[in-house]
Protein backbone atom coordinates (compact mmCIF):
# COMPACT_ATOMS: atom_id res chain seq x y z
CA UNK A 1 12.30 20.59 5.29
CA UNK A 2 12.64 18.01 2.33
CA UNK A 3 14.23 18.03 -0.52
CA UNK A 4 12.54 17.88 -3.93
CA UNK A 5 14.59 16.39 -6.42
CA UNK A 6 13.67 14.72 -9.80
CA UNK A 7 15.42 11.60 -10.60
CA UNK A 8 15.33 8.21 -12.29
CA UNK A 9 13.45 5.18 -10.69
CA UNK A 10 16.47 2.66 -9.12
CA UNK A 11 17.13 0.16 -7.16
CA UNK A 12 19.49 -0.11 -3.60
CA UNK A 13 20.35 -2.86 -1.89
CA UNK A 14 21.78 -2.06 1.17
CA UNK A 15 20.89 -4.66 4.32
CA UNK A 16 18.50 -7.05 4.14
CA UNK A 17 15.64 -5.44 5.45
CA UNK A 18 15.59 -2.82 3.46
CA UNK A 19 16.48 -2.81 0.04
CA UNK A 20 14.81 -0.31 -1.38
CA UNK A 21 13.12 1.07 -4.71
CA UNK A 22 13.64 4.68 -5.70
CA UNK A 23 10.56 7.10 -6.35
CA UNK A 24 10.19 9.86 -8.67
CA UNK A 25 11.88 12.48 -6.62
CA UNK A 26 14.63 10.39 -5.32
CA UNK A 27 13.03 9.12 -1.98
CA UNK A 28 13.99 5.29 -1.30
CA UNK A 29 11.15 3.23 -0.21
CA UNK A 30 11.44 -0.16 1.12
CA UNK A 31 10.70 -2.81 -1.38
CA UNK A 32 9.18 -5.18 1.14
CA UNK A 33 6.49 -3.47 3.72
CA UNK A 34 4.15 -4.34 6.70
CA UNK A 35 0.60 -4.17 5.64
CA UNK A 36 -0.91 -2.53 8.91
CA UNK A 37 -4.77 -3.06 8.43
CA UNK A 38 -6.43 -5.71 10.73
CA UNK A 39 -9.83 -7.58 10.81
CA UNK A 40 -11.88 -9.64 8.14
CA UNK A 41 -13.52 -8.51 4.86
CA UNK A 42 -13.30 -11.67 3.25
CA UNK A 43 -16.61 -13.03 4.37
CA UNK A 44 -17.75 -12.75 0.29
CA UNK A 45 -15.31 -15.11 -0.80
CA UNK A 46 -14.99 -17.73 2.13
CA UNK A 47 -18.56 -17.66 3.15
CA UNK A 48 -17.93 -17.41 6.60
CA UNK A 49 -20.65 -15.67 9.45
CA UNK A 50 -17.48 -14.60 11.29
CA UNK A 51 -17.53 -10.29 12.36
CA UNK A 52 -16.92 -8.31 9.41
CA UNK A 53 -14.89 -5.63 10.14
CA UNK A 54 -11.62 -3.70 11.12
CA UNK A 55 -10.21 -4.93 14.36
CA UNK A 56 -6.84 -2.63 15.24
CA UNK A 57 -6.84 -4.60 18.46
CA UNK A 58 -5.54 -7.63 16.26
CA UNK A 59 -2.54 -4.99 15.60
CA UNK A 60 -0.50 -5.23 19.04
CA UNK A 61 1.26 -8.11 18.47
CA UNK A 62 1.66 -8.24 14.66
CA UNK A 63 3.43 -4.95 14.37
CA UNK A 64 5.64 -5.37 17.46
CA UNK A 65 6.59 -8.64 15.45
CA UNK A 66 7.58 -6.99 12.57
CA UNK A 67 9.70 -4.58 14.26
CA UNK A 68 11.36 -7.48 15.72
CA UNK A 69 11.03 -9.17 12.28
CA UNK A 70 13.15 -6.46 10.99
CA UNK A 71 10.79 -4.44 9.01
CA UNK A 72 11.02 -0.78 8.36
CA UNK A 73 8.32 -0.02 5.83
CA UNK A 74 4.80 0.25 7.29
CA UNK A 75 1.69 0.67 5.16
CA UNK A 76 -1.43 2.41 7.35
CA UNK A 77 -4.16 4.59 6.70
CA UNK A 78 -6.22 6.56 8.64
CA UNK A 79 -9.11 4.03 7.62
CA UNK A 80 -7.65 1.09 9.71
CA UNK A 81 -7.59 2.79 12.81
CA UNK A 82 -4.32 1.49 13.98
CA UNK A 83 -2.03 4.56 13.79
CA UNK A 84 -2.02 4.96 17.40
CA UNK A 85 -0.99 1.27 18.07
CA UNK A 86 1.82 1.48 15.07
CA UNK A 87 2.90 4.72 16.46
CA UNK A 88 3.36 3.32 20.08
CA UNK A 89 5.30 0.45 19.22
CA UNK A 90 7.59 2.64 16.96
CA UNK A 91 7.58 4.78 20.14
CA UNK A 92 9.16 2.27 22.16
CA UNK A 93 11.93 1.56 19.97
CA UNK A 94 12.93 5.35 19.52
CA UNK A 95 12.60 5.23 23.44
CA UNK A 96 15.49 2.36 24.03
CA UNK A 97 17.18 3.95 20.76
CA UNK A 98 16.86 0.65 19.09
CA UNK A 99 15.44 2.38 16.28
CA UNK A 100 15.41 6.10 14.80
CA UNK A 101 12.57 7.70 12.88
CA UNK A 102 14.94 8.30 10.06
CA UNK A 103 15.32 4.15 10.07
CA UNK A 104 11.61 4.13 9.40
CA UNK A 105 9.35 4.74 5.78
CA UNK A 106 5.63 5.17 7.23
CA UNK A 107 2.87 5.56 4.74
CA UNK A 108 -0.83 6.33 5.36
CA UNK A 109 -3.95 7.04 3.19
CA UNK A 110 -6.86 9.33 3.37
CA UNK A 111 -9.98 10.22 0.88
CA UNK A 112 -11.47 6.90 1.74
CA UNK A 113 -15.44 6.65 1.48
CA UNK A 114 -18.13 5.97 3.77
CA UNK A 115 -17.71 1.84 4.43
CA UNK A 116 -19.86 -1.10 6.35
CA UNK A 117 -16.62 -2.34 8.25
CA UNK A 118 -15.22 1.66 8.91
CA UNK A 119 -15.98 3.92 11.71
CA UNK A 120 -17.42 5.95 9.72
CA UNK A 121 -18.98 8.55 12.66
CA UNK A 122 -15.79 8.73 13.96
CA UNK A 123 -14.14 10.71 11.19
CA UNK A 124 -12.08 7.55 9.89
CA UNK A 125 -13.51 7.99 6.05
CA UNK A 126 -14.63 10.73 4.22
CA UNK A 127 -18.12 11.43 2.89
CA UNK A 128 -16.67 13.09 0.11
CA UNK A 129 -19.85 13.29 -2.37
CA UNK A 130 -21.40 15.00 0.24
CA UNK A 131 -21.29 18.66 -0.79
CA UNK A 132 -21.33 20.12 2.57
CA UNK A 133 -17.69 18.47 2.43
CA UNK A 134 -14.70 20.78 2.03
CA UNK A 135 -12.88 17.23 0.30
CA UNK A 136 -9.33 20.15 0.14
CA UNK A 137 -9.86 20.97 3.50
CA UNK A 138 -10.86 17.70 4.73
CA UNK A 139 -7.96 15.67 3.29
CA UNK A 140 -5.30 18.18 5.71
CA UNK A 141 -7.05 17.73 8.42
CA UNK A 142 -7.59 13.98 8.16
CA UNK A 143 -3.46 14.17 7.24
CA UNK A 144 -3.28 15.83 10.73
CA UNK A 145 -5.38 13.21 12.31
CA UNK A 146 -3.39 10.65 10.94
CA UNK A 147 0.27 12.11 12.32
CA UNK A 148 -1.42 13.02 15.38
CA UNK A 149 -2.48 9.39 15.98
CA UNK A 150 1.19 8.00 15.03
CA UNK A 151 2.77 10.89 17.67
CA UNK A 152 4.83 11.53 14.47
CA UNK A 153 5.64 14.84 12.47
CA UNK A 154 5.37 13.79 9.11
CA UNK A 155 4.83 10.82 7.10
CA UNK A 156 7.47 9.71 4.35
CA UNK A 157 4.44 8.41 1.84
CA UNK A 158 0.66 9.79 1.81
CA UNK A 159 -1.79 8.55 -0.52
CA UNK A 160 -5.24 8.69 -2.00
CA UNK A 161 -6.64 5.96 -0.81
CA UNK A 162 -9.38 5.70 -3.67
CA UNK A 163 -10.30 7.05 -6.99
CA UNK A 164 -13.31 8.07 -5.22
CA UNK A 165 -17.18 6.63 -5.58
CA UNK A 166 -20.04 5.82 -7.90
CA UNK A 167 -20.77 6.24 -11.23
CA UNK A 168 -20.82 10.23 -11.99
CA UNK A 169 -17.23 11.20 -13.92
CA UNK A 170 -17.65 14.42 -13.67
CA UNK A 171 -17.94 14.56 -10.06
CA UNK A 172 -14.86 12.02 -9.14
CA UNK A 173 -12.25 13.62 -11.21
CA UNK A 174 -13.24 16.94 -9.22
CA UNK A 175 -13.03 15.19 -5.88
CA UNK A 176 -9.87 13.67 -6.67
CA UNK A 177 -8.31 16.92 -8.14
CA UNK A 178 -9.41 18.62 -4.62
CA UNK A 179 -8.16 16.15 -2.63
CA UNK A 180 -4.92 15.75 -4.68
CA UNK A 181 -4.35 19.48 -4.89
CA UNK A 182 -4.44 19.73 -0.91
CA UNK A 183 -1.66 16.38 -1.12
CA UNK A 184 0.33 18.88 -3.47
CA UNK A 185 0.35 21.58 -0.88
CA UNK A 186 1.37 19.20 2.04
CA UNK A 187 4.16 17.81 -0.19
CA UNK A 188 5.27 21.49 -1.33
CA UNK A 189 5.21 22.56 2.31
CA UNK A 190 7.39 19.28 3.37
CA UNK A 191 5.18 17.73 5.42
CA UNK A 192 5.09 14.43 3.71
CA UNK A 193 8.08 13.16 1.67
CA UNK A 194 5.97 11.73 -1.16
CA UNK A 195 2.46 11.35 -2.36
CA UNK A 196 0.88 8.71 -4.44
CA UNK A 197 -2.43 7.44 -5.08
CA UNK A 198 -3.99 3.81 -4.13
CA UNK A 199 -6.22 1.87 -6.36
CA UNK A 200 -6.64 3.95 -9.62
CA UNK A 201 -6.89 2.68 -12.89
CA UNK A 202 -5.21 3.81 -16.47
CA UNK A 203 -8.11 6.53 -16.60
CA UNK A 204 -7.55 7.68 -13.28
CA UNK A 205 -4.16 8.66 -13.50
CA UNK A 206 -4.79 10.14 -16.98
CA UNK A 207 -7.28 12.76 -16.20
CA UNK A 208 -5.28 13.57 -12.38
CA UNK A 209 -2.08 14.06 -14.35
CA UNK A 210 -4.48 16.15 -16.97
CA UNK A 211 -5.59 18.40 -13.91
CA UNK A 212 -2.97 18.67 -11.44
CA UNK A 213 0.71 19.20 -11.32
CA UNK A 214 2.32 16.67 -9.42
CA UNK A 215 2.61 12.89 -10.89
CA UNK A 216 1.98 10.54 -8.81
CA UNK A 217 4.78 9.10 -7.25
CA UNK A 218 3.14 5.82 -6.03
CA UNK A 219 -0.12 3.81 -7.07
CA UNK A 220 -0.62 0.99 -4.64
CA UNK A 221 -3.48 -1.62 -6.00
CA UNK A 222 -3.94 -4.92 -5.79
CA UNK A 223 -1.55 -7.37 -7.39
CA UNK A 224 -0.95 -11.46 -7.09
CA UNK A 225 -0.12 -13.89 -9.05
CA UNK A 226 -4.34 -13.93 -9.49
CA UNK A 227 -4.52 -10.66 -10.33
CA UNK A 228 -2.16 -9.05 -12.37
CA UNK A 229 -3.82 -5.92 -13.39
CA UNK A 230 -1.23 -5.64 -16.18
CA UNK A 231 -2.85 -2.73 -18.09
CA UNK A 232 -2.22 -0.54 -14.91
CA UNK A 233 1.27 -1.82 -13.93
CA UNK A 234 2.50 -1.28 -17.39
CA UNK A 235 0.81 2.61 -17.83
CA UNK A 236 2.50 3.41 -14.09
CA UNK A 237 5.90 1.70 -15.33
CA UNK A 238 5.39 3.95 -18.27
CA UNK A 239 5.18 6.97 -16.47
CA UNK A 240 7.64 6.85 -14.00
CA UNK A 241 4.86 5.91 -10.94
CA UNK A 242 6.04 2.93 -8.19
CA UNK A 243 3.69 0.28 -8.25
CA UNK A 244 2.84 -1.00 -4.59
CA UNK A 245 0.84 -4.57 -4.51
CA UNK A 246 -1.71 -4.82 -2.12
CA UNK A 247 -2.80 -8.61 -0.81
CA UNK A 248 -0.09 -10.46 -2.80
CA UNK A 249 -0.89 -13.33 -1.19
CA UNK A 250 -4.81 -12.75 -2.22
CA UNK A 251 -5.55 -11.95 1.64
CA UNK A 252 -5.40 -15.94 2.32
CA UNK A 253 -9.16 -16.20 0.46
CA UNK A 254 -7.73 -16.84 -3.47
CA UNK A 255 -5.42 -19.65 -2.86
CA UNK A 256 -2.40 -17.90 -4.48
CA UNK A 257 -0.56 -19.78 -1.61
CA UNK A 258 -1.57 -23.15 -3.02
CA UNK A 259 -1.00 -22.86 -6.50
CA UNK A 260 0.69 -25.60 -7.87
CA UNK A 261 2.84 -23.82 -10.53
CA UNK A 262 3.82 -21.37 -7.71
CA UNK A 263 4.37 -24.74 -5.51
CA UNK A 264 6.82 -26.09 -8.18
CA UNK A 265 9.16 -22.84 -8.48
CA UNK A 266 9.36 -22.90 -4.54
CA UNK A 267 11.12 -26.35 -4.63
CA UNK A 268 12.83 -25.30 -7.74
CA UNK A 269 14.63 -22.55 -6.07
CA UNK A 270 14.46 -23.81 -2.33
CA UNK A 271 12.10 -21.16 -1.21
CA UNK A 272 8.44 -20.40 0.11
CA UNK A 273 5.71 -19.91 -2.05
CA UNK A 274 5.45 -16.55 -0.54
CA UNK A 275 9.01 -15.97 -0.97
CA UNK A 276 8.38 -16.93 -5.12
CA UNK A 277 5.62 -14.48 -5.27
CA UNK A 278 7.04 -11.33 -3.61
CA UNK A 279 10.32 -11.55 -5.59
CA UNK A 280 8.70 -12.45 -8.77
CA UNK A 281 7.04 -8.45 -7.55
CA UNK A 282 10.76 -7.57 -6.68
CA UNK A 283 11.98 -8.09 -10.22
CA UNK A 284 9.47 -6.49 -11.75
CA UNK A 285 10.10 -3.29 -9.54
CA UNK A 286 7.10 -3.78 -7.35
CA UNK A 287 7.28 -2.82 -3.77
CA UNK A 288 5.22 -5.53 -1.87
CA UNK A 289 2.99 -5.43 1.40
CA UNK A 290 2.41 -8.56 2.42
CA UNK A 291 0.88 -9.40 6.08
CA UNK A 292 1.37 -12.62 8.45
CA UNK A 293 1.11 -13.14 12.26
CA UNK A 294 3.96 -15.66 12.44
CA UNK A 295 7.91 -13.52 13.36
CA UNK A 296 8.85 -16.63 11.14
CA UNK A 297 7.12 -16.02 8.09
CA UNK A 298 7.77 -12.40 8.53
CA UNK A 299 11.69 -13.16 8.46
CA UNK A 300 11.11 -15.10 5.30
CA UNK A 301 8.92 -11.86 3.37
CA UNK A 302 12.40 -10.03 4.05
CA UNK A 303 14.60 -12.55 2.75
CA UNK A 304 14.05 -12.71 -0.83
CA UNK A 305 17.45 -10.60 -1.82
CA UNK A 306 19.16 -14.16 -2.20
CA UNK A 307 17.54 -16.04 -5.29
CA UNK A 308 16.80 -14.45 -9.11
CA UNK A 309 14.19 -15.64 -10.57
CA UNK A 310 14.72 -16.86 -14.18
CA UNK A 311 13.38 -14.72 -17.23
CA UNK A 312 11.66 -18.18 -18.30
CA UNK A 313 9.64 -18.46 -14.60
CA UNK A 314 8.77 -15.45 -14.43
CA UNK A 315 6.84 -15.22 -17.98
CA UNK A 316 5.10 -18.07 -16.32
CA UNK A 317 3.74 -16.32 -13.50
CA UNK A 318 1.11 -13.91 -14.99
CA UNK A 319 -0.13 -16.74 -17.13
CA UNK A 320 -2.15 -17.92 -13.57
CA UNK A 321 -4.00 -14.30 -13.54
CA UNK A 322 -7.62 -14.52 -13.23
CA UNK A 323 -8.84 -11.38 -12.13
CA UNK A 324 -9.57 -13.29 -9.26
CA UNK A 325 -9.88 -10.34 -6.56
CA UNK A 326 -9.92 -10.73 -2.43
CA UNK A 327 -12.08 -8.00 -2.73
CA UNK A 328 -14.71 -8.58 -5.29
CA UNK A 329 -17.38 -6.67 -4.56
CA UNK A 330 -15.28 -3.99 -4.50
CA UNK A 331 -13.68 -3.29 -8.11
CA UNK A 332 -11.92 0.18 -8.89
CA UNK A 333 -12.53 -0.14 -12.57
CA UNK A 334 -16.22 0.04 -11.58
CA UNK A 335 -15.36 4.02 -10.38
CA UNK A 336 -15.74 6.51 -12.72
């Protein structure tokens, strides 16, 4: 019950809230999004003893805030385990008609493996090296799960959520063809608007465009000012595939925040330092999904459709990269 058309990447402003980038097939996705996973993994970096772990509960309030905010791009997976809550405050809002689905871009992830901070026994990754796994089958029904949690029909944006685990070649790209080649079949079927991947490199994409059919209409890693994973952004530009950035702000454990290059260009153009970084994404045709508890701060992620920043600034802005990661021990390059 889509449409599949071809057609050039653009951009559309229309209000504030959701100016938009345009995919592959002619979907508009919001350039600015609400990153929807809650809980600490950044006990590496800061050294803190705190839990270590996904918390939806954290959830509630944050997404009701960025409805309120004025957000209409949401970024879930079925990893986080906060479908049901984002689904229940949409809910609410179709219920006053406040809000219609059609308002709203929702995107979730599956093929996620086994993790320490995941409920992993309850279905919420995939064991996917595990040849007792059907990964083709698996990735449908965990699609299912996922829209049965929201209370939704469909999803506008579903991706891969990783390249998939270890060391063997051989036996990734054939996970990652199976699970794509079941994405292909939702997407032909029109039960997701678009597919993408999350968190593949150059070689990635190479050998899944080598196997399957589709291109990737999406490949959502992680990019900051600290992290600019150039090779990748430039091979995606190059091939037509919307680059999403993950932790722009570094998750609060880099200090992108209190850079003072990005410090200077804030007072320069009467903005946020947040504001700097998630146009200086903006102009480079990055959608951006960054995540704060304060309604305030979440008001000033949206309004960055007022300044341009110069050609001169913005060559200074990957000059701070440092491959400095807020998830180190972690690395997708490290995945065969």
């Amino acid at each position: 019950f889509f449409e599949l058309e071809q057609s050039q990447v653009a951009f559309h402003t229309m209000a504030a809230a959701s100016t938009t980038i345009e995919l592959s097939n002619g979907v508009d996705i919001p350039a600015v999004g609400f990153g929807c996973a809650f809980g600490n993994w950044t006990n590496a970096l800061t050294g803190s003893t705190a839990f270590e772990g996904l918390c939806p509960e954290e959830a509630w309030a944050p997404i009701t805030k960025a409805v309120q905010a004025g957000y209409k791009h949401f970024d879930g997976a079925l990893l986080y385990g906060t479908s049901r809550i984002l689904g229940t405050v949409l809910g609410m809002k179709y219920a006053d008609e406040s809000l219609r689905r059609s308002d709203v871009f929702i995107t979730s992830k599956v093929f996620h493996m086994p993790a320490g901070i995941a409920l992993n026994t309850q279905g919420l990754t995939m064991d996917m090296t595990n040849p007792a796994v059907n990964v083709t089958e698996r990735t449908v029904f965990d699609y299912e799960k996922v829209l049965s949690d929201l209370g939704h029909g469909y999803c506008d944006l579903l991706l891969m959520h990783w390249p998939g685990v270890g060391g063997d070649a051989v036996l990734n790209r054939s996970l990652r063809k199976q699970c794509w080649t079941a994405m292909e079949g939702l997407y032909k079927a029109g039960r997701v608007r678009a597919i993408g991947v999350s968190n593949f490199r150059k070689h990635h994409l190479e050998q899944l465009m080598a196997d399957t059919t589709i291109v990737p209409m999406v490949n959502q890693i992680e990019v900051s000012p600290y992290i600019t994973n150039a090779e990748t952004v430039d091979y995606c530009n190059e091939k037509g595939i919307v680059v999403e950035a993950w932790a722009p702000f570094g998750s609060g454990a880099t200090g992108v925040l209190k850079e003072p290059v990005l410090q200077e260009l804030a007072t320069k153009y009467s903005k946020g330092v947040g504001q700097v970084v998630l146009r200086w994404l903006f102009q480079q045709g990055i959608v951006s999904l960054p995540k704060s508890s304060s309604l305030e701060r979440m008001k000033d992620n949206l309004n960055i459709f007022d300044f341009t920043i110069s050609d001169e600034d913005m060559a200074r802005i990957p000059a701070l990269n440092k491959n400095a990661s807020s998830l180190p021990h972690v690395n997708p390059s490290d995945i065969a």
